[in-house]
C-alpha atoms as a PDB file:
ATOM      1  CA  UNK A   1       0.000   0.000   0.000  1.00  0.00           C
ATOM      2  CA  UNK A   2       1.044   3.957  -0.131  1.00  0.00           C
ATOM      3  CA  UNK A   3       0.034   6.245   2.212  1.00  0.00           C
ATOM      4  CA  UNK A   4      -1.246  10.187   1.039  1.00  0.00           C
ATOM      5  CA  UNK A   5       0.108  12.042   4.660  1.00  0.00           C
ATOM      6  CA  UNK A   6      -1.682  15.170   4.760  1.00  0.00           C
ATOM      7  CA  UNK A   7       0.011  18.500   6.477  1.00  0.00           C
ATOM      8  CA  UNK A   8      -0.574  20.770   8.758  1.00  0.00           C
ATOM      9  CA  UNK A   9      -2.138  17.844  11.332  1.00  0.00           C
ATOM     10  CA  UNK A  10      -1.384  17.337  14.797  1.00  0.00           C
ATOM     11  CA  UNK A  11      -1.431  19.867  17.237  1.00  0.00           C
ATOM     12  CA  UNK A  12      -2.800  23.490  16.639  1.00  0.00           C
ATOM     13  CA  UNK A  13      -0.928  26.735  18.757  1.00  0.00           C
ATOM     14  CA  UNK A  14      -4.035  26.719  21.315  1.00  0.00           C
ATOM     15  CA  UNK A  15      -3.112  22.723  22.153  1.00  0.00           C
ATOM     16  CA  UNK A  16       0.632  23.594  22.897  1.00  0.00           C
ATOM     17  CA  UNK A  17      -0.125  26.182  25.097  1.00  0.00           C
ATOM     18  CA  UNK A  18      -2.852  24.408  26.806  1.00  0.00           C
ATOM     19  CA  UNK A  19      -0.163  21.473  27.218  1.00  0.00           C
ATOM     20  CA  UNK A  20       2.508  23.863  28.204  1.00  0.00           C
ATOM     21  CA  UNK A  21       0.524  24.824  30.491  1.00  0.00           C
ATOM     22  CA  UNK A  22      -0.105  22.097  32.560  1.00  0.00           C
ATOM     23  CA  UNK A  23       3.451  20.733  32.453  1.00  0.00           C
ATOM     24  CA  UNK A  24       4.960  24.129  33.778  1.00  0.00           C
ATOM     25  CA  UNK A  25       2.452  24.368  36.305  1.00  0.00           C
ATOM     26  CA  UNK A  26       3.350  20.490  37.648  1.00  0.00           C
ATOM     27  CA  UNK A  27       6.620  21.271  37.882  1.00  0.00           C
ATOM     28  CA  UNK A  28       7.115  25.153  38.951  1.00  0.00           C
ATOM     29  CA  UNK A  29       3.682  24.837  41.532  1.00  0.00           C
ATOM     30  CA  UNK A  30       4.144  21.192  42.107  1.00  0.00           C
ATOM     31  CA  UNK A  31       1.314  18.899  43.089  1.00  0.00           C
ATOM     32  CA  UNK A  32      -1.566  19.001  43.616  1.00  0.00           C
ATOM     33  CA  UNK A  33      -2.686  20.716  40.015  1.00  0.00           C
ATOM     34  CA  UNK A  34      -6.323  20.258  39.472  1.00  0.00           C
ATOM     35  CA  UNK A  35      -7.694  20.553  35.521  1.00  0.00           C
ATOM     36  CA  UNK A  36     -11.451  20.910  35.053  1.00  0.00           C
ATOM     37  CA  UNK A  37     -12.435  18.392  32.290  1.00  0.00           C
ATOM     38  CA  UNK A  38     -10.195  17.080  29.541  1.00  0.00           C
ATOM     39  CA  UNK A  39      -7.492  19.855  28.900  1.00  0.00           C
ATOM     40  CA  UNK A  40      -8.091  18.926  25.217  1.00  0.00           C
ATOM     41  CA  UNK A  41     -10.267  16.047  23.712  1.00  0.00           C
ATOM     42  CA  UNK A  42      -7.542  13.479  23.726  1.00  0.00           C
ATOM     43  CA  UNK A  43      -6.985  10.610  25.884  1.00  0.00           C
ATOM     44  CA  UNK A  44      -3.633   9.679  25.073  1.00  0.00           C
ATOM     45  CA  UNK A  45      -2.534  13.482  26.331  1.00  0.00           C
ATOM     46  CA  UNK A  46      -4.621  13.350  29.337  1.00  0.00           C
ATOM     47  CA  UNK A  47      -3.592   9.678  30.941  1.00  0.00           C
ATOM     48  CA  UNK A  48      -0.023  11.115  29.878  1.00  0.00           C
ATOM     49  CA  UNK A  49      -0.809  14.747  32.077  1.00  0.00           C
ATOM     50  CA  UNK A  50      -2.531  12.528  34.743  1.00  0.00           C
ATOM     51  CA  UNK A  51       0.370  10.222  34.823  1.00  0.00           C
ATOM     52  CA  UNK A  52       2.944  12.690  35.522  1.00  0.00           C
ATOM     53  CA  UNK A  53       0.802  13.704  38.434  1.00  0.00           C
ATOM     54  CA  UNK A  54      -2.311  16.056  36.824  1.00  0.00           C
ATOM     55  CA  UNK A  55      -5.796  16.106  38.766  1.00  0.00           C
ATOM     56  CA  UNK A  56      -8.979  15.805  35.989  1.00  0.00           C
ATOM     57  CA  UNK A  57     -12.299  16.657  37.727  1.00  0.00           C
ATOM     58  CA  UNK A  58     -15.703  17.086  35.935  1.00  0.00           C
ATOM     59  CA  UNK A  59     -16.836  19.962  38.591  1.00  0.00           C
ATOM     60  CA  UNK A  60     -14.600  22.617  40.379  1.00  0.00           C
ATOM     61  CA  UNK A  61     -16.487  20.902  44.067  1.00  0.00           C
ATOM     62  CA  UNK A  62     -13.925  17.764  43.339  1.00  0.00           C
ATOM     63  CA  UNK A  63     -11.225  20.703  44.141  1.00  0.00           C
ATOM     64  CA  UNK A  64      -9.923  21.200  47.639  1.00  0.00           C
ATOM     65  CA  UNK A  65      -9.963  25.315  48.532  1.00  0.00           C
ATOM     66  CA  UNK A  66      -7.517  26.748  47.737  1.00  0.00           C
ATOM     67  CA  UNK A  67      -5.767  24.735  45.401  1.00  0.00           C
ATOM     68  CA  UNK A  68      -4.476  25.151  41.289  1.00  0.00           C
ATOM     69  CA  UNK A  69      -6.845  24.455  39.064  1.00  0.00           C
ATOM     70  CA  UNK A  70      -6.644  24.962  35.118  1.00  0.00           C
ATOM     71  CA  UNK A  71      -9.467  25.810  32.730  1.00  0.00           C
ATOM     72  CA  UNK A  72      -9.369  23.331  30.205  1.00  0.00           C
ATOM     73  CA  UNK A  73      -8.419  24.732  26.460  1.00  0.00           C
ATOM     74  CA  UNK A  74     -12.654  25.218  25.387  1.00  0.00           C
ATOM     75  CA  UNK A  75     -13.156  27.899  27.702  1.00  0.00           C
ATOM     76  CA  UNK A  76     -15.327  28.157  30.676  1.00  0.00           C
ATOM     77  CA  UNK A  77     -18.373  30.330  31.362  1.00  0.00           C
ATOM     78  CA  UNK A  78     -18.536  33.848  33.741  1.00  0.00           C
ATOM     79  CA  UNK A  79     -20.136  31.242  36.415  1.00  0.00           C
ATOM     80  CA  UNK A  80     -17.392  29.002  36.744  1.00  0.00           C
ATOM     81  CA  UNK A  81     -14.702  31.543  37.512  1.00  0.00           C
ATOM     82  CA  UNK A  82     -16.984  33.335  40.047  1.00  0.00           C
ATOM     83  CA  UNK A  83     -17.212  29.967  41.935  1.00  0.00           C
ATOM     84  CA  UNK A  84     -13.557  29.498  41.733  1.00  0.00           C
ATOM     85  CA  UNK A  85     -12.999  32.725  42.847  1.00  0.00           C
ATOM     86  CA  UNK A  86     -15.811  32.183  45.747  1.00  0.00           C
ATOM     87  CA  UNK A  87     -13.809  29.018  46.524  1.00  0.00           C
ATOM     88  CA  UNK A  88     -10.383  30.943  46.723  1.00  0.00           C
ATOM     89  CA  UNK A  89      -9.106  28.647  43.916  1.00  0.00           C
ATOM     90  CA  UNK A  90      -5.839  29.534  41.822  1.00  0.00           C
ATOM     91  CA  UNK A  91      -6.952  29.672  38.384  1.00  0.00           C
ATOM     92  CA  UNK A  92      -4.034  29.143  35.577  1.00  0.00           C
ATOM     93  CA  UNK A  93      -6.830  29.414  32.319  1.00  0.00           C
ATOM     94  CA  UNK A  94      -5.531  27.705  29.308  1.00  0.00           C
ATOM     95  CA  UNK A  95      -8.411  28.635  27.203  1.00  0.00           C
ATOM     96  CA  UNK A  96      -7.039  28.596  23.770  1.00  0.00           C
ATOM     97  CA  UNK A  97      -6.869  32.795  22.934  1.00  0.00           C
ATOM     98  CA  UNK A  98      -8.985  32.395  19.854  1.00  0.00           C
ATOM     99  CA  UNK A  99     -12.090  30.883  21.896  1.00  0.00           C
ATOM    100  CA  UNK A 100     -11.617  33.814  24.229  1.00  0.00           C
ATOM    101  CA  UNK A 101     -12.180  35.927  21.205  1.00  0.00           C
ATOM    102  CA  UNK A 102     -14.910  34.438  20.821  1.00  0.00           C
ATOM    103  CA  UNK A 103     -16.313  34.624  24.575  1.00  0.00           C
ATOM    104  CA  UNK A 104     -14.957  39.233  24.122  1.00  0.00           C
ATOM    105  CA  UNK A 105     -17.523  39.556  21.001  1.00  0.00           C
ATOM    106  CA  UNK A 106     -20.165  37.749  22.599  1.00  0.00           C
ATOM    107  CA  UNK A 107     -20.087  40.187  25.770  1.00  0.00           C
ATOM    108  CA  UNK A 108     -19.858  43.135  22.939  1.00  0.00           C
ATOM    109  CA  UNK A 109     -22.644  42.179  21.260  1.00  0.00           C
ATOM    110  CA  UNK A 110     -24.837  41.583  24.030  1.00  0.00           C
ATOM    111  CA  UNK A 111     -23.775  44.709  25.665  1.00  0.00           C
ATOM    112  CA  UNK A 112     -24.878  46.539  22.588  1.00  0.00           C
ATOM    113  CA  UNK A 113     -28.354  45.040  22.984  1.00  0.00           C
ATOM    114  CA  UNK A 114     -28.115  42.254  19.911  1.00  0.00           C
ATOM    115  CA  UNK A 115     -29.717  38.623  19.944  1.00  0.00           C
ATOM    116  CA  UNK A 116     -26.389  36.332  19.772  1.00  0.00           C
ATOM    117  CA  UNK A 117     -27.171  33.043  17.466  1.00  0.00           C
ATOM    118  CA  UNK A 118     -24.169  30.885  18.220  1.00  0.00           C
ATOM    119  CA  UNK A 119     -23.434  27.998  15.674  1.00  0.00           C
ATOM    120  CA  UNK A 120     -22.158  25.284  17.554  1.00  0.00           C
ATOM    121  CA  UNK A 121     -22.949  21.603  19.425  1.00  0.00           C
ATOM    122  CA  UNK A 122     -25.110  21.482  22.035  1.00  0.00           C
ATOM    123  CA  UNK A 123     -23.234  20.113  24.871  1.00  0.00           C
ATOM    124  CA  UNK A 124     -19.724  20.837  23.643  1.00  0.00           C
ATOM    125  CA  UNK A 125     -17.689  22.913  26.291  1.00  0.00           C
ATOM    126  CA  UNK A 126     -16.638  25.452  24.341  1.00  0.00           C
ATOM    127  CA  UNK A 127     -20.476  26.218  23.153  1.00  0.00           C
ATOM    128  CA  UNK A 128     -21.749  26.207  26.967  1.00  0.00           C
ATOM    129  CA  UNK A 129     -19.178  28.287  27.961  1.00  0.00           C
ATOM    130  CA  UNK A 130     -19.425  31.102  25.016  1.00  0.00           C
ATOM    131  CA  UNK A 131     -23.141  30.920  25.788  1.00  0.00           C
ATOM    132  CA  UNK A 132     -22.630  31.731  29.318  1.00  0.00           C
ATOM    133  CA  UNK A 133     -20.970  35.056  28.609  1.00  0.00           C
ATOM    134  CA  UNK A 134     -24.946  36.419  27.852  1.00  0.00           C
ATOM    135  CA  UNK A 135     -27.357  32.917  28.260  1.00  0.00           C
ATOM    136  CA  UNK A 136     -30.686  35.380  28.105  1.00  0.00           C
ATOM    137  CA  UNK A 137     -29.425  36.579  24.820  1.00  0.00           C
ATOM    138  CA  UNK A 138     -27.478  33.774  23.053  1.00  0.00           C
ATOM    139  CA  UNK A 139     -29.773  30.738  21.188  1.00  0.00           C
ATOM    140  CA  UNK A 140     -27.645  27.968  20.394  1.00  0.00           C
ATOM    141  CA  UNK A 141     -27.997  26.435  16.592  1.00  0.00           C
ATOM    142  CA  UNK A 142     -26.858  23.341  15.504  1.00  0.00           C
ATOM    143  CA  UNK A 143     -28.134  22.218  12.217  1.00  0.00           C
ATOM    144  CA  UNK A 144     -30.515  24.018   9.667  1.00  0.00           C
ATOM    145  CA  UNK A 145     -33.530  22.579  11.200  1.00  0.00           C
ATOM    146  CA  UNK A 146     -32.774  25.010  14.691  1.00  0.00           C
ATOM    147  CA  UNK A 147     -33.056  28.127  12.118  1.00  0.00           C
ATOM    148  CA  UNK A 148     -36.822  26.983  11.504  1.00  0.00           C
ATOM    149  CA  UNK A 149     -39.540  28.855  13.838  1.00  0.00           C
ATOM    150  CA  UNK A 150     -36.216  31.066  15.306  1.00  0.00           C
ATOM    151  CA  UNK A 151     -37.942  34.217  17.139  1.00  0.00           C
ATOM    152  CA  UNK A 152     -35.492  37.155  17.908  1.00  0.00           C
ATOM    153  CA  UNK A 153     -36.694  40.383  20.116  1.00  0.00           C
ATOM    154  CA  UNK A 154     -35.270  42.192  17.415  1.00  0.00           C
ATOM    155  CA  UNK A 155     -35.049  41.346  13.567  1.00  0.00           C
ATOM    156  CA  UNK A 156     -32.775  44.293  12.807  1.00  0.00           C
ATOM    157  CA  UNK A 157     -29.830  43.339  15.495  1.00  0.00           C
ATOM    158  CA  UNK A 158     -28.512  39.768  15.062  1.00  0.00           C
ATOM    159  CA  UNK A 159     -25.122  38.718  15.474  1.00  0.00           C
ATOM    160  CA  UNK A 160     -23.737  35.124  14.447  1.00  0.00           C
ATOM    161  CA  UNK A 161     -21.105  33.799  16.201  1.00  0.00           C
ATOM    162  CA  UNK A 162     -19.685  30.216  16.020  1.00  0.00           C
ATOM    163  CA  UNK A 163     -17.964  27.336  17.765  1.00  0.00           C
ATOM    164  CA  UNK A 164     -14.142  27.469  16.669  1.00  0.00           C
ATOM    165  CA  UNK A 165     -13.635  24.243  15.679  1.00  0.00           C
ATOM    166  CA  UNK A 166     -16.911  23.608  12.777  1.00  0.00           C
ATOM    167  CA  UNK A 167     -17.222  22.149   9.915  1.00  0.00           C
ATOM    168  CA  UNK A 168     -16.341  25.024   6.837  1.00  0.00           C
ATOM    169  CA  UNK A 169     -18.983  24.211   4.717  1.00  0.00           C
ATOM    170  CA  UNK A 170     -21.977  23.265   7.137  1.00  0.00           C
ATOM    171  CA  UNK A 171     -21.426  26.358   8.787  1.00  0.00           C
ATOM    172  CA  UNK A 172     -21.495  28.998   5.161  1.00  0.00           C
ATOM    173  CA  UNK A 173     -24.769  27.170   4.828  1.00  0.00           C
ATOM    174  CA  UNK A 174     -26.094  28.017   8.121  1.00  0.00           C
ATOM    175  CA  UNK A 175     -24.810  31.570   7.828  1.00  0.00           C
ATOM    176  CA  UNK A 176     -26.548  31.681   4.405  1.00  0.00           C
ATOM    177  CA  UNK A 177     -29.953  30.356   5.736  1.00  0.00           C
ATOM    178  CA  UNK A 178     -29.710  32.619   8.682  1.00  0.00           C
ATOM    179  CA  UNK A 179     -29.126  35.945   5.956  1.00  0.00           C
ATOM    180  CA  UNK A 180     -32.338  35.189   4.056  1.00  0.00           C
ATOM    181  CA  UNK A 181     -34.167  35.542   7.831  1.00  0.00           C
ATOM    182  CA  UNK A 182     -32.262  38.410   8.895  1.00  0.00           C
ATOM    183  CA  UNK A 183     -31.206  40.510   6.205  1.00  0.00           C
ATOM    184  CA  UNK A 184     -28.950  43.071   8.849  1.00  0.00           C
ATOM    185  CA  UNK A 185     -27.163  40.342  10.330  1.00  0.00           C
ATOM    186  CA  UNK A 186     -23.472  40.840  11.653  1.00  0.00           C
ATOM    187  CA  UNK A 187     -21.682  37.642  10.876  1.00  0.00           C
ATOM    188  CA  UNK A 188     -18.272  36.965  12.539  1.00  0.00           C
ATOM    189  CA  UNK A 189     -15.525  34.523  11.230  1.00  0.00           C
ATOM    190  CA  UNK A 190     -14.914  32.414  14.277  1.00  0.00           C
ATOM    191  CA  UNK A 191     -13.481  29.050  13.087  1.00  0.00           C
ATOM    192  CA  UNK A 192     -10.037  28.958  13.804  1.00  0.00           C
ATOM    193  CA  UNK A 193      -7.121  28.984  11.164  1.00  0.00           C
ATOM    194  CA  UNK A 194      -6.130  25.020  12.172  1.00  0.00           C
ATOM    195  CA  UNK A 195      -9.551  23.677  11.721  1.00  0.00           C
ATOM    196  CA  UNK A 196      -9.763  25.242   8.402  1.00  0.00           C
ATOM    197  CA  UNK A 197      -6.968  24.603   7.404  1.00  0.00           C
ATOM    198  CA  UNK A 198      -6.848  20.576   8.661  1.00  0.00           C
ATOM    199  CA  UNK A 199     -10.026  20.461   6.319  1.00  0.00           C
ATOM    200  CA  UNK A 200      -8.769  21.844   3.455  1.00  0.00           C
ATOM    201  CA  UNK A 201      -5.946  19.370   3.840  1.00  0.00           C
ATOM    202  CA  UNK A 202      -8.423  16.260   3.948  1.00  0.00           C
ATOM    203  CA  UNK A 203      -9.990  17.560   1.093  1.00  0.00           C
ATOM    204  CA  UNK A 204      -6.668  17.772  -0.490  1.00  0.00           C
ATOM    205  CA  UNK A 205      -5.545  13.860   0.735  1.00  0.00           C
ATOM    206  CA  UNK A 206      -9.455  12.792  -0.342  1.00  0.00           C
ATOM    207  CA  UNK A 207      -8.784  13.543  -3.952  1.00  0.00           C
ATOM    208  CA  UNK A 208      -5.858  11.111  -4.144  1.00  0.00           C
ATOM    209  CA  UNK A 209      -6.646   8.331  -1.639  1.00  0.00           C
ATOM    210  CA  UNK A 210      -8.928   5.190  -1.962  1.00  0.00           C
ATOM    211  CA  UNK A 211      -9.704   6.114   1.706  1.00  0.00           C
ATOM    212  CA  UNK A 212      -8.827   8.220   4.876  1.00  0.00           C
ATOM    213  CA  UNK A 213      -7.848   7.354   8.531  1.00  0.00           C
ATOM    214  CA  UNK A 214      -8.591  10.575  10.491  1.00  0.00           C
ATOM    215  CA  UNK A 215      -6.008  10.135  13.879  1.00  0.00           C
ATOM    216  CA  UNK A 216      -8.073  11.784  16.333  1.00  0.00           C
ATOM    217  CA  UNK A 217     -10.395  11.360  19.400  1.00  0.00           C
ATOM    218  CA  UNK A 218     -13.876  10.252  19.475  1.00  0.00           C
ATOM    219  CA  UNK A 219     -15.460  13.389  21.229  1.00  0.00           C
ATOM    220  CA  UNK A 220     -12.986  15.851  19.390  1.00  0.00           C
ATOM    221  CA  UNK A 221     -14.892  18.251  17.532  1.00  0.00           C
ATOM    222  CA  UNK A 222     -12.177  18.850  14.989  1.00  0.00           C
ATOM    223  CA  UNK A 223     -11.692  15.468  14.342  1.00  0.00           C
ATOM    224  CA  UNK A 224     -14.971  14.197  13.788  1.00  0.00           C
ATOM    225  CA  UNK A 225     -15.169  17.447  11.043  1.00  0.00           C
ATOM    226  CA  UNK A 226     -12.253  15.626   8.874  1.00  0.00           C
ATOM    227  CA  UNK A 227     -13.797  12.377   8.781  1.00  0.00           C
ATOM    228  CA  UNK A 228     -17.047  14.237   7.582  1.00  0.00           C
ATOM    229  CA  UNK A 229     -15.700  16.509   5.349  1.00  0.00           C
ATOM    230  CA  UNK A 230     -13.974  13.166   3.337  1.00  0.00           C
ATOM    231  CA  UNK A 231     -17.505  11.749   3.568  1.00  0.00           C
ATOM    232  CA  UNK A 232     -19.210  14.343   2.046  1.00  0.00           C
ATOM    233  CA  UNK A 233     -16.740  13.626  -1.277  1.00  0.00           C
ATOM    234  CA  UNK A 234     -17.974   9.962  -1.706  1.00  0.00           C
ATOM    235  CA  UNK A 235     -14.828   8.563  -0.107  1.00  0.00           C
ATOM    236  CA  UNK A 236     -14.626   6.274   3.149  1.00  0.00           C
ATOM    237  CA  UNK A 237     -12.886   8.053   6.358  1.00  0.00           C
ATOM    238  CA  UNK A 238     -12.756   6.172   9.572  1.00  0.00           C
ATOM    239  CA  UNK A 239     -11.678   7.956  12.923  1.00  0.00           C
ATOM    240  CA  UNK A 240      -9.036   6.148  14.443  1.00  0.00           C
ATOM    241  CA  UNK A 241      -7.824   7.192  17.703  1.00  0.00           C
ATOM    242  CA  UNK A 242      -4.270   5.043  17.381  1.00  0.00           C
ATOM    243  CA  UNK A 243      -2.870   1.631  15.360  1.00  0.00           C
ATOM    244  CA  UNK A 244      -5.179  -0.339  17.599  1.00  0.00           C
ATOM    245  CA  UNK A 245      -7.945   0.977  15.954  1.00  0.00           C
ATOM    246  CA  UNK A 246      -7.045   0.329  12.335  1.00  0.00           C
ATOM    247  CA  UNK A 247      -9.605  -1.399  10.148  1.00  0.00           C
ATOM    248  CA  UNK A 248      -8.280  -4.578   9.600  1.00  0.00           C
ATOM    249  CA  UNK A 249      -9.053  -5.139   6.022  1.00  0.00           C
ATOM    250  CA  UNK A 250      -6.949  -2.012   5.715  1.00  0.00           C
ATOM    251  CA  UNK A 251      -3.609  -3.814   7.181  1.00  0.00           C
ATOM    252  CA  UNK A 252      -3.980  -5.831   3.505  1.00  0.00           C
ATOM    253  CA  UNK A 253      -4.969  -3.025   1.286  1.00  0.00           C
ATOM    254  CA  UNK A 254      -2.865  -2.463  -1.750  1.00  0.00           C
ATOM    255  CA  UNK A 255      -4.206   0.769  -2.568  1.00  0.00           C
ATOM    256  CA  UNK A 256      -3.704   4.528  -1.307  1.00  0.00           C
ATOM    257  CA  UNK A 257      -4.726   5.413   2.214  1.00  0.00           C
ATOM    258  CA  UNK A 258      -4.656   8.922   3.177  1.00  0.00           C
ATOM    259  CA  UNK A 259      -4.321  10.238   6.616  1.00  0.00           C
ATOM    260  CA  UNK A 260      -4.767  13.398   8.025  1.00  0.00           C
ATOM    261  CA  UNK A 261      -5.482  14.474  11.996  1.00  0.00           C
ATOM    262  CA  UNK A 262      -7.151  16.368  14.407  1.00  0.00           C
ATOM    263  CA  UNK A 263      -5.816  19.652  16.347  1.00  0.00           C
ATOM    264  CA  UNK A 264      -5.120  17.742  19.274  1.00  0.00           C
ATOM    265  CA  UNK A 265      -4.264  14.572  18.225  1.00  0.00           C
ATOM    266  CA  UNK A 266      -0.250  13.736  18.952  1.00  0.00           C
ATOM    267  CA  UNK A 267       1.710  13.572  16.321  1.00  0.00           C
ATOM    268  CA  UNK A 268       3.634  10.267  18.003  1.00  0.00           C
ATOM    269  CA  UNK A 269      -0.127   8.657  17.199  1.00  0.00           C
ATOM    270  CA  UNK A 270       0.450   9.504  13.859  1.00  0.00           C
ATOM    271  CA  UNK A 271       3.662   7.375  13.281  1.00  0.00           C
ATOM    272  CA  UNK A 272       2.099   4.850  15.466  1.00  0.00           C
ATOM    273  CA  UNK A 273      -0.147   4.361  12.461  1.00  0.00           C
ATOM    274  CA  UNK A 274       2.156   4.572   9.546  1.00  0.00           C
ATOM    275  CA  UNK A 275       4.349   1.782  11.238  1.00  0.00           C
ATOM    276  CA  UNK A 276       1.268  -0.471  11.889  1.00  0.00           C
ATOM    277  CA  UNK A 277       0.127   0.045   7.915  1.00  0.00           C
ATOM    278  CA  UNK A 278       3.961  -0.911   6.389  1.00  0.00           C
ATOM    279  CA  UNK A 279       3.597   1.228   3.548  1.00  0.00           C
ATOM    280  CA  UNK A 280       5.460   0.851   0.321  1.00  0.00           C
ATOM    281  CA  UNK A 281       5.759   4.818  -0.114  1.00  0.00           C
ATOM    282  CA  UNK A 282       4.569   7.917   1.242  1.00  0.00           C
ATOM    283  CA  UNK A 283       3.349  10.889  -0.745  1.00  0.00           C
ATOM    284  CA  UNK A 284       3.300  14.397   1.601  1.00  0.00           C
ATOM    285  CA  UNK A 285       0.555  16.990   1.042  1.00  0.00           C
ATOM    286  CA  UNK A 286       1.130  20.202   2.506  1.00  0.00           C
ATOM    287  CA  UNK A 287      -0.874  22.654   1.731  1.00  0.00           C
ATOM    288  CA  UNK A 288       0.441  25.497   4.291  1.00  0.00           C
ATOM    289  CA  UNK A 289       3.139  26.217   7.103  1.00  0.00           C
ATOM    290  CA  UNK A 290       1.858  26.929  10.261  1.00  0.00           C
ATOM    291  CA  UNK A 291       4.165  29.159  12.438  1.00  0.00           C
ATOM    292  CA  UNK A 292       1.313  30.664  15.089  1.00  0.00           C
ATOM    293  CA  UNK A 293       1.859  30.640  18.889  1.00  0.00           C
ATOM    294  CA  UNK A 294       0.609  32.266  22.036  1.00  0.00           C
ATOM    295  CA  UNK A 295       1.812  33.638  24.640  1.00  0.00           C
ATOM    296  CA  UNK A 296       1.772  31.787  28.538  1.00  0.00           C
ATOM    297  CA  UNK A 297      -0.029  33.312  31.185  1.00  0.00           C
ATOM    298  CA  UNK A 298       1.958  35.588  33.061  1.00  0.00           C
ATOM    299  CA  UNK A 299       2.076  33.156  36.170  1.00  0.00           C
ATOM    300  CA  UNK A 300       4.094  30.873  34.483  1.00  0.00           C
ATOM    301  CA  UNK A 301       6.519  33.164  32.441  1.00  0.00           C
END
């Protein structure tokens, strides 16, 4: 077989940092360091964190007063910090700086007296916490069928703002939809440059593969957009989250497989899988250099 390795993949700036993060903090604050949910949808990263002596909770009660705990990299609402800081918690926040972008234009907006329609999943952290910056003005849309019946106080001041990490396409034909009902309405560009650009790069590996292994995690957002976006082309895709998980008629193929992965999948996953497969050759796609990074909070610099 030949594998069709798509670039960029791996891990996005907002994933570092988050990572960074946590490491620094284990070893300049020592233990304990608490981290409210997964600090980024991948297991591999976070029994690797918890192993070298990280906390994950589901709710800031599991934290003792007074001790470290770190926002995971999808934000968190206005209500969580207030309890922290009610608890007299540390807080190191690794929310990735382009959600918290998103979180400043939803307080704008609301402040200037607009209806927020937020494009994202239901459930997802980063949607309940962006919808906590203003939950009596913010309706949460999913799919095209939320957009029928959708009542706003005021036609003439909508805003749409979205969930960093959706699909490209899904999401122009929301915005679209949601023109035609409000003619006026401000529309902001909130998917993030590594979740665009990991699903231009599928597209990319789609056209010359017979099918695609997206390395990823089962509840990451991002990752479960690549194996879509390959879908919606007519080819098969299969999220994988590591050479375990391999199809097993693929082991024998004598075809092209491409692979591509999500934001925060490791990138030691990815060669994981390439040595499982055995591949003849390798063709590389790259369709751009990423060279973005953020800054650490000040706490840790």
């Amino acid at each position: 077989m030949d594998i069709v390795l798509g670039s960029p993949r791996g891990f996005c700036a907002g994933v570092v940092r988050a990572i960074d993060i946590v490491e620094l903090a284990l070893e300049r604050l020592g233990k304990p360091i608490y981290i409210r949910h997964e600090i980024i949808h991948n297991q591999f990263i976070v029994n690797d964190l918890a192993n070298k002596g990280a906390i994950f909770v589901d709710e800031l009660s599991e934290v003792p007063d007074g001790n470290v705990v770190i926002f995971s990299a999808h934000g968190v609402s206005p209500s969580v910090r207030a309890e922290a800081d009610l608890r007299g918690l540390k807080i190191l926040d690794a929310t990735c700086p382009l959600v918290t972008k998103v979180h400043v234009e939803a307080k704008k907006y609301a402040g200037e007296g607009f209806t927020i329609v937020l494009v994202g999943h239901k459930g997802h952290p980063e949607t309940i916490g962006t919808a906590g910056e203003a939950p009596s003005k913010t309706i949460v849309v999913e799919t095209q069928a939320d957009i029928e019946g959708l009542e706003v106080p005021n036609p003439e001041k909508v805003v749409v703002l979205t969930q960093t990490t959706l699909s490209v396409d899904d999401t122009r034909e929301i915005v679209d939809s949601l023109r035609l009902r409000f003619p006026n309405l401000v529309v902001r560009n909130d998917i993030c440059y590594a979740t665009s650009n990991r699903q231009m790069t599928a597209k990319l590996v789609a056209e010359d593969a017979d099918c695609v292994l997206v390395i990823g995690a089962k509840n990451s957002s991002n990752s479960n957009r690549l194996k879509e976006v390959v879908q919606e082309l007519g080819i098969p895709s299969y999220l994988i989250g590591g050479p375990e998980e391999i199809p097993s008629e693929l082991l024998q193929s004598e075809g092209k497989i491409g692979i591509v992965s999500g934001a925060s999948t490791p990138e030691i996953l990815v060669q994981r899988v390439i040595r499982e497969l055995k591949p003849k050759n390798i063709f590389k796609v790259r369709i751009v250099d990423e060279d973005i990074k953020f800054a650490l909070p000040s706490e840790l610099t």
